[in-house]
N, C-alpha and C. Protein backbone atom coordinates (compact mmCIF):
# COMPACT_ATOMS: atom_id res chain seq x y z
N UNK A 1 -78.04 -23.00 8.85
CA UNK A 1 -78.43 -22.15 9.95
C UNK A 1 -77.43 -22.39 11.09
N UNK A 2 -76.76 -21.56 11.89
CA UNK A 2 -76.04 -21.30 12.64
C UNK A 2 -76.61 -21.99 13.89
N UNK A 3 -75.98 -22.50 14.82
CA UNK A 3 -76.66 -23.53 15.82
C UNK A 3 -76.04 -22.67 17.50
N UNK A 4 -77.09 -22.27 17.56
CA UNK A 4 -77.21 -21.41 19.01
C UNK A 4 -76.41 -21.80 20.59
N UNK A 5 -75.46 -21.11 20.81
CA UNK A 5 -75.01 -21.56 21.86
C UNK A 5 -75.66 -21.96 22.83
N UNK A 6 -75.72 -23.11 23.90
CA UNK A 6 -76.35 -23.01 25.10
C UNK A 6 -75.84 -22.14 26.24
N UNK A 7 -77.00 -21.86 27.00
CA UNK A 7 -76.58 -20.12 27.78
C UNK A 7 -75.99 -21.07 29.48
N UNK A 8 -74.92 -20.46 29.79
CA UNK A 8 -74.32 -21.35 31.01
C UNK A 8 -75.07 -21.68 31.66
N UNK A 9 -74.75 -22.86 32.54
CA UNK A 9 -75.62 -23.09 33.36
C UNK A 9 -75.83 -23.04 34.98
N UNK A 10 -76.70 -22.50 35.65
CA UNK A 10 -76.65 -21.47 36.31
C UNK A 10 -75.73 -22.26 37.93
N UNK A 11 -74.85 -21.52 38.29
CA UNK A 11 -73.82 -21.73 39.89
C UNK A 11 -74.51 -21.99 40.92
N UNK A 12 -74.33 -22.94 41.36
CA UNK A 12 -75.08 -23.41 42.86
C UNK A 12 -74.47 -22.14 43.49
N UNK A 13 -75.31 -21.87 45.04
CA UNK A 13 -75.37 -21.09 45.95
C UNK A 13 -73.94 -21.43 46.40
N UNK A 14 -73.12 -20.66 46.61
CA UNK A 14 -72.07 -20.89 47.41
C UNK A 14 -72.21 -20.44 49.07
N UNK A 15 -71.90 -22.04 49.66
CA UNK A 15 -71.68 -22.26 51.11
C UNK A 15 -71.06 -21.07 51.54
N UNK A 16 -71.76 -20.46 52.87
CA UNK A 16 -70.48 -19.49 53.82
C UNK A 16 -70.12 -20.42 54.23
N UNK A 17 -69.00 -19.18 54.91
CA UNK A 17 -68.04 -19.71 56.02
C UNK A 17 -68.30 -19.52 56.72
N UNK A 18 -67.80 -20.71 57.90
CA UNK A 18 -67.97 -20.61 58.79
C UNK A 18 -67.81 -19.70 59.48
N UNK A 19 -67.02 -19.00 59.82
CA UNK A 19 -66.60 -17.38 60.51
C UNK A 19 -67.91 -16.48 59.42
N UNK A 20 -68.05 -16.68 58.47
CA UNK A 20 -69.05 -15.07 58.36
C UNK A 20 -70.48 -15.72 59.08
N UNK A 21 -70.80 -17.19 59.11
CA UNK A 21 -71.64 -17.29 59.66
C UNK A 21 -72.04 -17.16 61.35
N UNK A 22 -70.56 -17.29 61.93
CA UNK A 22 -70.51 -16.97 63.58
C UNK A 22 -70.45 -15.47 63.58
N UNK A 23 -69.98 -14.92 62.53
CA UNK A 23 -70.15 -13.02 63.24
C UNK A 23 -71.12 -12.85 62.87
N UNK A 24 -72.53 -13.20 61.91
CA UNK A 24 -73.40 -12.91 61.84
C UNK A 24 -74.67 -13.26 63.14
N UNK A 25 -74.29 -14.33 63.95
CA UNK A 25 -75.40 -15.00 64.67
C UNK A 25 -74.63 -14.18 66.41
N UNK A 26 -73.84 -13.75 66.05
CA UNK A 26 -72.47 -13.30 67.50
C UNK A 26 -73.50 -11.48 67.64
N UNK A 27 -73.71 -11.50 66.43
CA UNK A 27 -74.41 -9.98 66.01
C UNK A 27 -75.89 -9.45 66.98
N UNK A 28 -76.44 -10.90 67.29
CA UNK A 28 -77.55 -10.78 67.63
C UNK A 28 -77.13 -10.59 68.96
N UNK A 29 -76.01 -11.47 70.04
CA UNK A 29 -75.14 -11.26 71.03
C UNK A 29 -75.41 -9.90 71.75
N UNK A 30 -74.42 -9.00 70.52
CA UNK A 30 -73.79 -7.66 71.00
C UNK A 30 -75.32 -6.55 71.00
N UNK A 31 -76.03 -6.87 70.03
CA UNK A 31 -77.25 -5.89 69.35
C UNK A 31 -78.26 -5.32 70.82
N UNK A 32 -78.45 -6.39 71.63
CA UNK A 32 -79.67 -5.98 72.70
C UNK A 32 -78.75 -4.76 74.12
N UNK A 33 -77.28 -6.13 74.27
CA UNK A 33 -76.94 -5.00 75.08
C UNK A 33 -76.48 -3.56 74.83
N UNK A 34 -76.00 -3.50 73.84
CA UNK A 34 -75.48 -2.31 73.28
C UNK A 34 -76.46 -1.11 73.15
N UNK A 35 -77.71 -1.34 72.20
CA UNK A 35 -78.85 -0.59 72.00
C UNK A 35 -79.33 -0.28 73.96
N UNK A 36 -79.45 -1.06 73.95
CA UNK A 36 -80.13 -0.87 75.76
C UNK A 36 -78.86 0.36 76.68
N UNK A 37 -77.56 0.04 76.64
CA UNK A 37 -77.03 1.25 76.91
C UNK A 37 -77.01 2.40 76.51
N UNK A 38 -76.76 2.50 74.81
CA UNK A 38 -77.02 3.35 74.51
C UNK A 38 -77.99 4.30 74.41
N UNK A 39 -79.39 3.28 74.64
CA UNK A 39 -80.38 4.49 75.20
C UNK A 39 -80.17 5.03 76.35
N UNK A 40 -79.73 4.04 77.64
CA UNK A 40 -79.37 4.85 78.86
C UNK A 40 -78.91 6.11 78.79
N UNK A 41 -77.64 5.82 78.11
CA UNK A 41 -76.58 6.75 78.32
C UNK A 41 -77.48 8.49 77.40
N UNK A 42 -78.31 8.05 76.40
CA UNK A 42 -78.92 9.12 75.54
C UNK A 42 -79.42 9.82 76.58
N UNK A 43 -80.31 8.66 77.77
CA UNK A 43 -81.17 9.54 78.47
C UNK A 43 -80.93 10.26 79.56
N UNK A 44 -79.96 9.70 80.08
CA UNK A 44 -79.17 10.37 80.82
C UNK A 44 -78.21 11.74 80.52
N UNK A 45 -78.01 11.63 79.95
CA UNK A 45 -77.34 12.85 78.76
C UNK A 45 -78.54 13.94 78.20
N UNK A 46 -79.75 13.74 78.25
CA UNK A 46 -81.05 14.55 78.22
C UNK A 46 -81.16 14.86 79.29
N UNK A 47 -81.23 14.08 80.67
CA UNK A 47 -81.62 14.20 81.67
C UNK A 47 -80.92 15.29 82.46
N UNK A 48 -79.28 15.42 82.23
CA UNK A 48 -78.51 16.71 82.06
C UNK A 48 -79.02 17.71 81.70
N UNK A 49 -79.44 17.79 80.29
CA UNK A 49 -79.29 19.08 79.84
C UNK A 49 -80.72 19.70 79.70
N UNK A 50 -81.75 18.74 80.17
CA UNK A 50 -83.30 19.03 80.42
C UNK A 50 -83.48 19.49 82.10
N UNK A 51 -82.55 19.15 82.72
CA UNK A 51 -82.72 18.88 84.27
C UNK A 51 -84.19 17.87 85.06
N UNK A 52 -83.59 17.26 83.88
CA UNK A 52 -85.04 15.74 85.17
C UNK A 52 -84.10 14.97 85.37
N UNK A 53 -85.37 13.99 85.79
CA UNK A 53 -84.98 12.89 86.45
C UNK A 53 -84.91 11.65 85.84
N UNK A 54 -85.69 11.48 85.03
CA UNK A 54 -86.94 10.51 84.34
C UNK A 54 -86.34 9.59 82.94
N UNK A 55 -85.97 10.81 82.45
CA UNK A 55 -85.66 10.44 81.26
C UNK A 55 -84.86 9.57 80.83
N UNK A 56 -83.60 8.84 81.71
CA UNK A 56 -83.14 7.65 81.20
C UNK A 56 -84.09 6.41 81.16
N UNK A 57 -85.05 6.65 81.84
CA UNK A 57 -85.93 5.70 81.87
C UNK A 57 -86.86 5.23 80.67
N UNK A 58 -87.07 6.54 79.72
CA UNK A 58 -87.64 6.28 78.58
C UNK A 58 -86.07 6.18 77.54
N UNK A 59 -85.09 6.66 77.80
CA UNK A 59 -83.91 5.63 76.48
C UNK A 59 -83.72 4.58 76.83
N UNK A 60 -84.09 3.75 78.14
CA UNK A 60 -83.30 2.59 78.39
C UNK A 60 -84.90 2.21 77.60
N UNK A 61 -85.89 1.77 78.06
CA UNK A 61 -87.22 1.45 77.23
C UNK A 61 -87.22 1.51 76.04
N UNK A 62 -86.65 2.64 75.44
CA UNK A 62 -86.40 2.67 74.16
C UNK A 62 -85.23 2.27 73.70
N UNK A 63 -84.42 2.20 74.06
CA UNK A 63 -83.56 1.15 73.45
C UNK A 63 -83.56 -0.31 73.84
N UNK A 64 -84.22 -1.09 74.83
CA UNK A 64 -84.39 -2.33 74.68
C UNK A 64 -85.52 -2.44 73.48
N UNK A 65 -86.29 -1.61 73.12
CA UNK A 65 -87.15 -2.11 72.07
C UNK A 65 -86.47 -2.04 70.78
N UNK A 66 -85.72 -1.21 70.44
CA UNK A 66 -85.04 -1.05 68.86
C UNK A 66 -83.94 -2.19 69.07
N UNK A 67 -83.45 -2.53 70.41
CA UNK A 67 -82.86 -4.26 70.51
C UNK A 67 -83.54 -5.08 69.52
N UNK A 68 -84.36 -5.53 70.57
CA UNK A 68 -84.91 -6.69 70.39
C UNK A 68 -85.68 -6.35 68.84
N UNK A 69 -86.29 -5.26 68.09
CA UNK A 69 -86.99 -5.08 66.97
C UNK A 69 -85.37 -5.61 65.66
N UNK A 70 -84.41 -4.95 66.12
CA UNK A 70 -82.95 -5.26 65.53
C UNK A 70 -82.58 -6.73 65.12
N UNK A 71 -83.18 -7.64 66.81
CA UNK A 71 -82.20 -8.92 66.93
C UNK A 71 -83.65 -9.69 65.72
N UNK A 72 -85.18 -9.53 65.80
CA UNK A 72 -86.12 -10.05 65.28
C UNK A 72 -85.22 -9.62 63.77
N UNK A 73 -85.23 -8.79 63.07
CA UNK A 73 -85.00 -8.69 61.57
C UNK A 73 -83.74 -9.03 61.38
N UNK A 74 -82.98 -9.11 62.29
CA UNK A 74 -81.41 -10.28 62.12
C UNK A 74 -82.07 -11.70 62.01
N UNK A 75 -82.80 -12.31 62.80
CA UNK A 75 -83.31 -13.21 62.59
C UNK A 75 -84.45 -13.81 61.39
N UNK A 76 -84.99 -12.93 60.96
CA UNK A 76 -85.96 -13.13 60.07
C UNK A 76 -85.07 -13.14 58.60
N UNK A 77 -83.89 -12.43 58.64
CA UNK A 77 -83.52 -12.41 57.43
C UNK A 77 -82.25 -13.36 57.11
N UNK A 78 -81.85 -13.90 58.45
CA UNK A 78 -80.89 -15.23 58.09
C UNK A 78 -81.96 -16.60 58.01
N UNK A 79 -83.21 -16.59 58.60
CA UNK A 79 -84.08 -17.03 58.08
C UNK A 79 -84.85 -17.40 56.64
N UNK A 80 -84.39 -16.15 55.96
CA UNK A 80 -84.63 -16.18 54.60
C UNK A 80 -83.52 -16.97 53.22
N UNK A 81 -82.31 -16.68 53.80
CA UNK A 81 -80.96 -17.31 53.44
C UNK A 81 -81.33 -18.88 53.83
């Protein structure tokens, strides 16, 4: 009877690097301010072409929340790693 190879055996996790691990944590950095302008700037840019007043006030609100909802699941999922 033919004697069965053993099946490899399985590769440890390979370590990042250091650099993919600083642009990943640098990510959370850029994520709040960026989202937070860019709602400004959305609402303001509505606020143009609606003629109010108001409305940057709900993109800046809304974009600090898709921030911070952004920087939480950056975090939860280098968490998981």
């Amino acid at each position: 009877m033919a004697e069965m190879p053993n099946p490899p055996a399985p590769t440890p996790p390979k370590k990042k690097s250091t650099v993919v691990s600083l642009a990943r944590y640098s990510e959370i950095g850029f994520i709040i301010p960026s989202a937070v302008l860019l709602g400004f700037f959305l609402g303001k840019l509505a606020d143009y072409w609606l003629h109010t007043k108001w409305l940057y006030l709900v993109g800046l609100l809304f974009g600090a929340v898709v921030g911070f909802w952004q920087m939480i699941r950056i975090a939860l999922r280098a968490n998981k790693e």
